[in-house]
PDB file of N, CA and C in Angstrom:
ATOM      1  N   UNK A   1      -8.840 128.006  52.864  1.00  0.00           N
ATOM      2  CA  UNK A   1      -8.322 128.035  54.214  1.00  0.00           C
ATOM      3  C   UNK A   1      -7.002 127.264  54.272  1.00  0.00           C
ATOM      4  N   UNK A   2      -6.069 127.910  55.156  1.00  0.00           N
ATOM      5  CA  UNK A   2      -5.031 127.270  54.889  1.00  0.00           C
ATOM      6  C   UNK A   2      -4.370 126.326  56.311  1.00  0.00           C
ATOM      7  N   UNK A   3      -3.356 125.333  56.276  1.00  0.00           N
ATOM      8  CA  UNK A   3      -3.925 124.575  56.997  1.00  0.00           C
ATOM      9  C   UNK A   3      -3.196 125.200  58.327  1.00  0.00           C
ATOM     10  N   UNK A   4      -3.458 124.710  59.697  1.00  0.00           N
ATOM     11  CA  UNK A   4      -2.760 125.297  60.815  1.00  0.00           C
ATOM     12  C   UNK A   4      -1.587 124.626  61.216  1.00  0.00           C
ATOM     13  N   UNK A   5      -0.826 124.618  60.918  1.00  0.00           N
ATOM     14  CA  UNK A   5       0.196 123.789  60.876  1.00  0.00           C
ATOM     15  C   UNK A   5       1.351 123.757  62.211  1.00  0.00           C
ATOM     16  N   UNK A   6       0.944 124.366  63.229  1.00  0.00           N
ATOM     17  CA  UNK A   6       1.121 124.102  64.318  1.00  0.00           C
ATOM     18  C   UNK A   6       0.070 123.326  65.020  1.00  0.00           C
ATOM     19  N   UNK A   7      -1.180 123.601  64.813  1.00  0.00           N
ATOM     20  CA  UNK A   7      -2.203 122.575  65.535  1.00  0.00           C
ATOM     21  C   UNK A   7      -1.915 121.188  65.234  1.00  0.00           C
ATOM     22  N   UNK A   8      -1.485 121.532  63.767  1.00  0.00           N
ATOM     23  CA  UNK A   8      -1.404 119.716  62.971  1.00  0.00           C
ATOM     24  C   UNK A   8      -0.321 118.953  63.762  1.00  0.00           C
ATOM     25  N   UNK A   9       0.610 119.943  63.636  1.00  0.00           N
ATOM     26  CA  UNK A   9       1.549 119.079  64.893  1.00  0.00           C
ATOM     27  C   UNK A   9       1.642 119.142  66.374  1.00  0.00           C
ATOM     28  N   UNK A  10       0.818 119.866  66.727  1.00  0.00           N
ATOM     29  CA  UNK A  10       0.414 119.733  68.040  1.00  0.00           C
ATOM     30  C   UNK A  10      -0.282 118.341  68.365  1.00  0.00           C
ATOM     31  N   UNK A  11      -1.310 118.027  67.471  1.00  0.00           N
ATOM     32  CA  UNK A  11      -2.194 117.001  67.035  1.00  0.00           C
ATOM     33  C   UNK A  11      -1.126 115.109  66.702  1.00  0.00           C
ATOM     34  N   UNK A  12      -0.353 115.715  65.595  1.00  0.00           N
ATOM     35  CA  UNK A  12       0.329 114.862  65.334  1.00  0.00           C
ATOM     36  C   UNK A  12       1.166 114.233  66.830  1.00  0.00           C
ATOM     37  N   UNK A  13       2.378 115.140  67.474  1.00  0.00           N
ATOM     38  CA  UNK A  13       2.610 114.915  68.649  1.00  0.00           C
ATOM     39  C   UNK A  13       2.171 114.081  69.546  1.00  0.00           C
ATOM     40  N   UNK A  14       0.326 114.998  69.919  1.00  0.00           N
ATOM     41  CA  UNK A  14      -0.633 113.762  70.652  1.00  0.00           C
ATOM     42  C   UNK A  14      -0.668 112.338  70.586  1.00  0.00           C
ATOM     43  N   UNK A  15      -0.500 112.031  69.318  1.00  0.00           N
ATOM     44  CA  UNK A  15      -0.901 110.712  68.920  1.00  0.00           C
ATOM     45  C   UNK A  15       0.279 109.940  68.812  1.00  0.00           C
ATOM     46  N   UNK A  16       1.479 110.499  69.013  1.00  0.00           N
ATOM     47  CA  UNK A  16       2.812 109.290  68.739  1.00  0.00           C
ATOM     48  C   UNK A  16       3.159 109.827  70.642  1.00  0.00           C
ATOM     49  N   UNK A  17       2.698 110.623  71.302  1.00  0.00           N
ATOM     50  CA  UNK A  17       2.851 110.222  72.465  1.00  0.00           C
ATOM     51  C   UNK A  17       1.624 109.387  73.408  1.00  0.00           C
ATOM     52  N   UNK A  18       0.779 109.440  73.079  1.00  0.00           N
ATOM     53  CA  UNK A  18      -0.428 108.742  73.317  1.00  0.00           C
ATOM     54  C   UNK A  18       0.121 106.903  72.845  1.00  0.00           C
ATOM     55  N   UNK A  19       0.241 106.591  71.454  1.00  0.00           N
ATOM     56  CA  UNK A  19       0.747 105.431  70.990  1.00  0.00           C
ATOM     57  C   UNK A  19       2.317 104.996  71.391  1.00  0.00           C
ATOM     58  N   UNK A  20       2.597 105.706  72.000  1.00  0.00           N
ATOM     59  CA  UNK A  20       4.622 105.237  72.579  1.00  0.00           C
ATOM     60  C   UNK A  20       4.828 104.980  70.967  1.00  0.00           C
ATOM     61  N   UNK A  21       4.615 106.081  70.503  1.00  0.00           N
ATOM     62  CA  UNK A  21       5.972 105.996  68.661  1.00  0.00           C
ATOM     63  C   UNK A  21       6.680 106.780  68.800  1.00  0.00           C
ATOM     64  N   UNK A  22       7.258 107.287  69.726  1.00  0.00           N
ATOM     65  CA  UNK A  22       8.614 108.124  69.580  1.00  0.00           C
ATOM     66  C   UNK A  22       9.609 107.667  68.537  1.00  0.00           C
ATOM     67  N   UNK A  23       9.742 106.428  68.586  1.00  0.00           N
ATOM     68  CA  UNK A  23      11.406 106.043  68.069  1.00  0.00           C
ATOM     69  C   UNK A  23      10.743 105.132  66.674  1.00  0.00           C
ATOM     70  N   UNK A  24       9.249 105.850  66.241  1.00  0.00           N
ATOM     71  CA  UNK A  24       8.567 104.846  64.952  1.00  0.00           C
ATOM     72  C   UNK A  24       9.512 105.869  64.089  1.00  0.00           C
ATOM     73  N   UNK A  25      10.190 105.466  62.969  1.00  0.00           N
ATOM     74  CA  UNK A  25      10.707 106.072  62.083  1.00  0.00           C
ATOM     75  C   UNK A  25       9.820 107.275  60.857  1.00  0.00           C
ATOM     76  N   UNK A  26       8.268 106.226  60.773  1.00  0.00           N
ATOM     77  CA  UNK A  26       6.877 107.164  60.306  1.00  0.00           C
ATOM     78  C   UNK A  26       6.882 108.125  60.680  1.00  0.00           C
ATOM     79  N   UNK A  27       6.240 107.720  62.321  1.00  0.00           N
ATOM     80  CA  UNK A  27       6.046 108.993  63.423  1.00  0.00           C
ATOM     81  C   UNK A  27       6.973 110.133  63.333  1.00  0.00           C
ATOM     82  N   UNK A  28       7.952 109.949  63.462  1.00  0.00           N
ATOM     83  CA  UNK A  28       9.144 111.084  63.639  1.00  0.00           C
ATOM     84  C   UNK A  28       9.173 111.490  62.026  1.00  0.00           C
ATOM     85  N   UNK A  29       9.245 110.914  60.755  1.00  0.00           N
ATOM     86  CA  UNK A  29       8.995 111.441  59.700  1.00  0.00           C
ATOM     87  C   UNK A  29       7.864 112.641  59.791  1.00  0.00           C
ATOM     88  N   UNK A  30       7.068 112.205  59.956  1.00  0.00           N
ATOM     89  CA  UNK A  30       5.892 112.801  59.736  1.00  0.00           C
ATOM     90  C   UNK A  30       5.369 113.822  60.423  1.00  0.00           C
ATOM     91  N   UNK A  31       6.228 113.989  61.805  1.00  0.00           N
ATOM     92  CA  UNK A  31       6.210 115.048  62.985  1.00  0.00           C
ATOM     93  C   UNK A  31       6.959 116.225  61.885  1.00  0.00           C
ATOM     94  N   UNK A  32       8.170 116.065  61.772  1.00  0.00           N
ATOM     95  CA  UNK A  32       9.413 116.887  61.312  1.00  0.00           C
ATOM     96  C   UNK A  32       8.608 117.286  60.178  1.00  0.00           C
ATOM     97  N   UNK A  33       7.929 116.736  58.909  1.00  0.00           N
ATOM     98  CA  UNK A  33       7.199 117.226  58.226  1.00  0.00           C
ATOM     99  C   UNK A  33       6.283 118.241  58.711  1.00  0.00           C
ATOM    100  N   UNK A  34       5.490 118.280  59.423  1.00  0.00           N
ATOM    101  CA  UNK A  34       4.677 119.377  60.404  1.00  0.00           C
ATOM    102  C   UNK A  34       5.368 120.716  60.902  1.00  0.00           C
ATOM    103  N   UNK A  35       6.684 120.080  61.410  1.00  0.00           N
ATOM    104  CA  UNK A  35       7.051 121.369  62.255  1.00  0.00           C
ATOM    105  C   UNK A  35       7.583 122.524  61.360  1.00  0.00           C
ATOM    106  N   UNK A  36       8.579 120.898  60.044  1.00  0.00           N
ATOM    107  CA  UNK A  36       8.840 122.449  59.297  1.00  0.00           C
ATOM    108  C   UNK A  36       7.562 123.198  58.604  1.00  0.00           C
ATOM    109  N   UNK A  37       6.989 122.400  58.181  1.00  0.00           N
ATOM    110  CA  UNK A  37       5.368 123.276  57.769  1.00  0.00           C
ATOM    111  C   UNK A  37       4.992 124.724  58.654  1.00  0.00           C
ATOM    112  N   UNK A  38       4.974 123.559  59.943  1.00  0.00           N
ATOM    113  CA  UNK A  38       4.580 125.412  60.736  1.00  0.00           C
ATOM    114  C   UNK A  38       5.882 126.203  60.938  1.00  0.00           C
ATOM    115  N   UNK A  39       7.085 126.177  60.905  1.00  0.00           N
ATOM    116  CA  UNK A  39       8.065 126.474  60.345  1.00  0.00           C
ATOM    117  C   UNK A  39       8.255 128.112  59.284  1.00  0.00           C
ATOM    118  N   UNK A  40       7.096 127.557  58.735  1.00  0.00           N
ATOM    119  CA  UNK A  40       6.835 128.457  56.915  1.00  0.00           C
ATOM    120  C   UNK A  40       7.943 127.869  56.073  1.00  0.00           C
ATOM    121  N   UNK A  41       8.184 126.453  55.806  1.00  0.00           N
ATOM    122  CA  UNK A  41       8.779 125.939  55.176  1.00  0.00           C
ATOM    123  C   UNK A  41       7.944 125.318  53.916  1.00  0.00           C
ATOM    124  N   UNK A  42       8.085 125.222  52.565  1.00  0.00           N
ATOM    125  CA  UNK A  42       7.187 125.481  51.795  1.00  0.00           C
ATOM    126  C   UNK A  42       6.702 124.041  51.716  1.00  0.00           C
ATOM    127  N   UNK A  43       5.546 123.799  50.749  1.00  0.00           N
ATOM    128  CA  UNK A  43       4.711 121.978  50.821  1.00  0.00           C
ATOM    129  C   UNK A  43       5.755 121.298  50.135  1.00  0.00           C
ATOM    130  N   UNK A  44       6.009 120.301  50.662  1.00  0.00           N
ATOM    131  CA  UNK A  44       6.811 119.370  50.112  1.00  0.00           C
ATOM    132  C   UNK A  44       5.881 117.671  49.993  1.00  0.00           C
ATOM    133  N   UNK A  45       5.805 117.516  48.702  1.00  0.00           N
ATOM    134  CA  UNK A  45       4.700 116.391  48.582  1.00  0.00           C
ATOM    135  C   UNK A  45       5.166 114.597  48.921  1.00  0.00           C
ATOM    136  N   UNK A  46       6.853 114.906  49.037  1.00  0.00           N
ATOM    137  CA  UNK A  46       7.022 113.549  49.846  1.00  0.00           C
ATOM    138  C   UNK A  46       6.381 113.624  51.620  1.00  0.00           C
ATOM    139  N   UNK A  47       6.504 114.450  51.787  1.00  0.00           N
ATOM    140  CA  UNK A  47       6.170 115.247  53.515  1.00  0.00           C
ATOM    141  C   UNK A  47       5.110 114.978  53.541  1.00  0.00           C
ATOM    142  N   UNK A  48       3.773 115.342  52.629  1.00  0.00           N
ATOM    143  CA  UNK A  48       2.357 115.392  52.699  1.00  0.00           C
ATOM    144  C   UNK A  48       2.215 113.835  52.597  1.00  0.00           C
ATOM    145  N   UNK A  49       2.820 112.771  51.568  1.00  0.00           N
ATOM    146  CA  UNK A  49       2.407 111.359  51.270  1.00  0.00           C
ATOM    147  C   UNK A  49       2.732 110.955  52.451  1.00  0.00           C
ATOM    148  N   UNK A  50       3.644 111.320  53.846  1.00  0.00           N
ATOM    149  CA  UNK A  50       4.274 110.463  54.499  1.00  0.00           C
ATOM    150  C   UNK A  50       3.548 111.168  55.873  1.00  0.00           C
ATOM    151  N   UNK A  51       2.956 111.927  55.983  1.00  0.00           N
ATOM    152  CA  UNK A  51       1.979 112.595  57.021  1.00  0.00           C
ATOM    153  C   UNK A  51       0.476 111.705  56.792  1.00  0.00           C
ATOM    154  N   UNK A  52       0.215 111.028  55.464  1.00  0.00           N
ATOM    155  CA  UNK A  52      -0.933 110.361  55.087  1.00  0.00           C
ATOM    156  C   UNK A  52      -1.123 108.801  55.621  1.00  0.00           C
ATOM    157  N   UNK A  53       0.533 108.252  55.056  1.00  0.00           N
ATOM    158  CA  UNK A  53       0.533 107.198  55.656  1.00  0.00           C
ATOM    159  C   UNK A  53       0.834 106.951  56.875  1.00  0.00           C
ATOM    160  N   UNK A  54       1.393 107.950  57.663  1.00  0.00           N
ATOM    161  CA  UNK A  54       1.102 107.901  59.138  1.00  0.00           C
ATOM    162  C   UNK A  54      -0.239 107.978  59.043  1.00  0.00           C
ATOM    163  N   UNK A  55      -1.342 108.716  59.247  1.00  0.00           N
ATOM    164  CA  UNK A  55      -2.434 108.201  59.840  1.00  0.00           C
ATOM    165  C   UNK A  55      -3.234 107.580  59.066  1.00  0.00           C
ATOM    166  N   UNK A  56      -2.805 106.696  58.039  1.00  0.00           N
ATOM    167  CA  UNK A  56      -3.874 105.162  57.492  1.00  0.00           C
ATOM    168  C   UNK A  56      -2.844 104.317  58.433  1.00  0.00           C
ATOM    169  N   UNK A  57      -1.328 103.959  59.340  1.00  0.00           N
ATOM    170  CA  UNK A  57      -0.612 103.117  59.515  1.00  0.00           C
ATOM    171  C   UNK A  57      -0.929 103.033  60.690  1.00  0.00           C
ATOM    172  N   UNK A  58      -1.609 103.990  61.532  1.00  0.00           N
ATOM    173  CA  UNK A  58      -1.899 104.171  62.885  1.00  0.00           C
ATOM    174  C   UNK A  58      -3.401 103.980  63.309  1.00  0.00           C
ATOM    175  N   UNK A  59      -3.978 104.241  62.376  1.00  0.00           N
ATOM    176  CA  UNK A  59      -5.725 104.026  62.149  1.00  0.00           C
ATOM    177  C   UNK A  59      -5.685 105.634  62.372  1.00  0.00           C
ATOM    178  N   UNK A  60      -5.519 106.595  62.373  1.00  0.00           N
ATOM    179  CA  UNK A  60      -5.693 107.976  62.670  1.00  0.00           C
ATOM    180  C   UNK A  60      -6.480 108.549  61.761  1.00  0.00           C
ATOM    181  N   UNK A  61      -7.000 109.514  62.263  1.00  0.00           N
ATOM    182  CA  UNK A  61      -8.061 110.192  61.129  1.00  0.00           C
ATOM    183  C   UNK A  61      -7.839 111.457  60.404  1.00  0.00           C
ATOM    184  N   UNK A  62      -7.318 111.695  59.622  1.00  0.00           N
ATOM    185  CA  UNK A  62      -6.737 112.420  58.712  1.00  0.00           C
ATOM    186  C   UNK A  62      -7.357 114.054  58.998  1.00  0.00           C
ATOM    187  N   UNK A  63      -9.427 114.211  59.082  1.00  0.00           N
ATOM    188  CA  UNK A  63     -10.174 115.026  59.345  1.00  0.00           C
ATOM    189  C   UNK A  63      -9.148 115.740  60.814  1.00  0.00           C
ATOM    190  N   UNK A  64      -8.785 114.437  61.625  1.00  0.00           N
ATOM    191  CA  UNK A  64      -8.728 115.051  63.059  1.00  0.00           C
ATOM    192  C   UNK A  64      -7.300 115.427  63.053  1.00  0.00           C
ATOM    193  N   UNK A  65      -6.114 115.425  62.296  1.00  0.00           N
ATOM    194  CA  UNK A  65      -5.304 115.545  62.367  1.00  0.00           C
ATOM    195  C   UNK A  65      -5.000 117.083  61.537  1.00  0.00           C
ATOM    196  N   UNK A  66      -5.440 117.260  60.288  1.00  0.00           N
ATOM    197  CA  UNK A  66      -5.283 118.247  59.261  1.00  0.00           C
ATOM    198  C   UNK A  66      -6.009 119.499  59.712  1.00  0.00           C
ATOM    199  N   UNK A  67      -7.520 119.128  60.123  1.00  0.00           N
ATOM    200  CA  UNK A  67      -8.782 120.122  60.687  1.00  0.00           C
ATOM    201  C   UNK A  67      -8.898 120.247  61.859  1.00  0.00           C
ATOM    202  N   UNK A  68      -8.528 119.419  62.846  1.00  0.00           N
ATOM    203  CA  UNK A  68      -8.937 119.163  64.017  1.00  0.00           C
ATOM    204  C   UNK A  68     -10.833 118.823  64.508  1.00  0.00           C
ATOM    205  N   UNK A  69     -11.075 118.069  63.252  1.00  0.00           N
ATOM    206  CA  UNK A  69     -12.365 117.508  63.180  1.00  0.00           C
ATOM    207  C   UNK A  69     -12.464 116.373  63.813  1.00  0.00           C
ATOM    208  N   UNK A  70     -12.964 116.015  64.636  1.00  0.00           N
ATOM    209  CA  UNK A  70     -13.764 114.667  65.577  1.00  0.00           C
ATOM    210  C   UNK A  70     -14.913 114.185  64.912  1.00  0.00           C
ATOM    211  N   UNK A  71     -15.757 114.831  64.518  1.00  0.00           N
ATOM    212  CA  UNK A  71     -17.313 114.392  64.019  1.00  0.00           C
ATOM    213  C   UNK A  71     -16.940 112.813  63.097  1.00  0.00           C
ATOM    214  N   UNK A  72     -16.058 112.999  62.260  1.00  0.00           N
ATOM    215  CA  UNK A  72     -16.105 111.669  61.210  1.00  0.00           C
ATOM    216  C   UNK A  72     -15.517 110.568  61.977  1.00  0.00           C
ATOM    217  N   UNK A  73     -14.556 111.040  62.727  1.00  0.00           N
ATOM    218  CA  UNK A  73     -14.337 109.513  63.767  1.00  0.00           C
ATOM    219  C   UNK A  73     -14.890 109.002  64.702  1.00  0.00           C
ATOM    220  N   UNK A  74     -15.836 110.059  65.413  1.00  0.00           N
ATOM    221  CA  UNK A  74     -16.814 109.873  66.268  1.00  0.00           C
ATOM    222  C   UNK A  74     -17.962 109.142  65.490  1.00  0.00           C
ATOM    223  N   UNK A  75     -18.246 109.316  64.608  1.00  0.00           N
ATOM    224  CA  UNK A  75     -19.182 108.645  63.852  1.00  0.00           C
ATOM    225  C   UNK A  75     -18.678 106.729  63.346  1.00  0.00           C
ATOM    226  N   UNK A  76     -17.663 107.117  62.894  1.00  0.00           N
ATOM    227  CA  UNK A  76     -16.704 105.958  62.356  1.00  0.00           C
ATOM    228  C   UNK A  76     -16.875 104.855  64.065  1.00  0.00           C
ATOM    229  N   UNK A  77     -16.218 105.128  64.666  1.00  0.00           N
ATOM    230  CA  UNK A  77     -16.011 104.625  66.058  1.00  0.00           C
ATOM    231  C   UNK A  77     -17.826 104.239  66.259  1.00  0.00           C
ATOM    232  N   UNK A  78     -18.453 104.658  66.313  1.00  0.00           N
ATOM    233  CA  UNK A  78     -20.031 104.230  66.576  1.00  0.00           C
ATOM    234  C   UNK A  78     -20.645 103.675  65.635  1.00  0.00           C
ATOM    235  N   UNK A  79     -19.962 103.828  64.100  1.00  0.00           N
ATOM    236  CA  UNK A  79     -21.074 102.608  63.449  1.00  0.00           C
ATOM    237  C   UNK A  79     -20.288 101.515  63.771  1.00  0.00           C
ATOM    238  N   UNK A  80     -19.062 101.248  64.058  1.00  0.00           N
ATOM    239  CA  UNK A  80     -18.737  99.504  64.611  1.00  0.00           C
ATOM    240  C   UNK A  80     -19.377  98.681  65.650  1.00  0.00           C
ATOM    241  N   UNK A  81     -20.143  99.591  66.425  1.00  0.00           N
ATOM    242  CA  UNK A  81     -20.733  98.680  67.434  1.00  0.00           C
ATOM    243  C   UNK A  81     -22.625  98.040  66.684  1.00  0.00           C
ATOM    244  N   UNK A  82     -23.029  99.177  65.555  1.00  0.00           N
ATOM    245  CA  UNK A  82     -24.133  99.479  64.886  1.00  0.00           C
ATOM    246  C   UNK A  82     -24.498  99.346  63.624  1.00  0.00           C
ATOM    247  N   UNK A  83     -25.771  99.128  63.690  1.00  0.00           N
ATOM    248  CA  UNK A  83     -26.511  98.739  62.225  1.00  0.00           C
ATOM    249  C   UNK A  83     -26.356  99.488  61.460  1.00  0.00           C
ATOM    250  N   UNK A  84     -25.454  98.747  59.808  1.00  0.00           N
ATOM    251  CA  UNK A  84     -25.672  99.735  58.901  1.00  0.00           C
ATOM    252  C   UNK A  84     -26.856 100.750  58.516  1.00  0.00           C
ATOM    253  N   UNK A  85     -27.782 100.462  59.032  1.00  0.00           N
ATOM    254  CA  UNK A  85     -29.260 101.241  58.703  1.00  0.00           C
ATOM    255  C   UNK A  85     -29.166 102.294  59.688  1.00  0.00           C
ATOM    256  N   UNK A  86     -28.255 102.656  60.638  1.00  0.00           N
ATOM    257  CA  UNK A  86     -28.863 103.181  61.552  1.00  0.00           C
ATOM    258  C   UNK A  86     -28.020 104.177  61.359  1.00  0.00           C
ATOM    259  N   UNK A  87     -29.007 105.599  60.787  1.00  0.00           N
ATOM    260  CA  UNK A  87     -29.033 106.982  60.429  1.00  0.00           C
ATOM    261  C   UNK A  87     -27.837 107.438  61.076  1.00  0.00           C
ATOM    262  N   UNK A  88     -27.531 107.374  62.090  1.00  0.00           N
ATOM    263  CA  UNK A  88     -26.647 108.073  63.275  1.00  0.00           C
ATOM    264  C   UNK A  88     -25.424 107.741  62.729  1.00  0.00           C
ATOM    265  N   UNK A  89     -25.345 106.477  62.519  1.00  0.00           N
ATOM    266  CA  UNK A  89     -23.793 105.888  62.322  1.00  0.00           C
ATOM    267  C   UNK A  89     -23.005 106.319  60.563  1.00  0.00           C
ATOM    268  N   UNK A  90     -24.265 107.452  60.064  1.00  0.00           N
ATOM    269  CA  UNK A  90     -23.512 107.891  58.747  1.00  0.00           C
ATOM    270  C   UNK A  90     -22.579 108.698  58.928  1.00  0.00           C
ATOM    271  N   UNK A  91     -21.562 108.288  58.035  1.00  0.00           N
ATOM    272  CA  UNK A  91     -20.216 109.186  57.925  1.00  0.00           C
ATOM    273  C   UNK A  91     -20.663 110.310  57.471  1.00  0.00           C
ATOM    274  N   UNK A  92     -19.962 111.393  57.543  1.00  0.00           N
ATOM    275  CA  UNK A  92     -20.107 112.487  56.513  1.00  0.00           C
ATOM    276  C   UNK A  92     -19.012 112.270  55.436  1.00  0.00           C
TER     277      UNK A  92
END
């Protein structure tokens, strides 16, 4: 499957306007990486390393950004309040 690369930056977008990073030098890296992606501009692997460290630099979740998956951060976000033992709070 290949990735949606307008959602990703639809996604990406969300989150540097949600966080006021307009003028983060990451953020805007890592947007422009996206657009040309959805673009049909071909993978460029400085683009992909710098789309990564935007979301480990932001706490962002990579699942929710690439897939538009919630489940692993929804999970993530609920074992902090919860017992490692407690079934619910496993990651996938």
């Amino acid at each position: 499957m290949m990735p949606d690369w307008t959602a990703i930056s639809t996604r990406v977008t969300q989150i540097i306007e949600v966080l006021h990073l307009g003028d983060e030098p990451l953020a805007c890296t890592a947007l422009d990486h996206c657009q040309r992606r959805a673009a049909g501009e071909p993978a460029d692997e400085v683009g992909e390393d710098q789309l990564i460290e935007f979301a480990a630099n932001y706490g962002q979740s990579l699942d929710w950004i690439v897939l538009g998956d919630l489940d692993p951060t929804i999970r993530r976000l609920y074992a902090i309040g919860h017992d490692d033992d407690d079934s619910a709070a496993m990651v996938a």
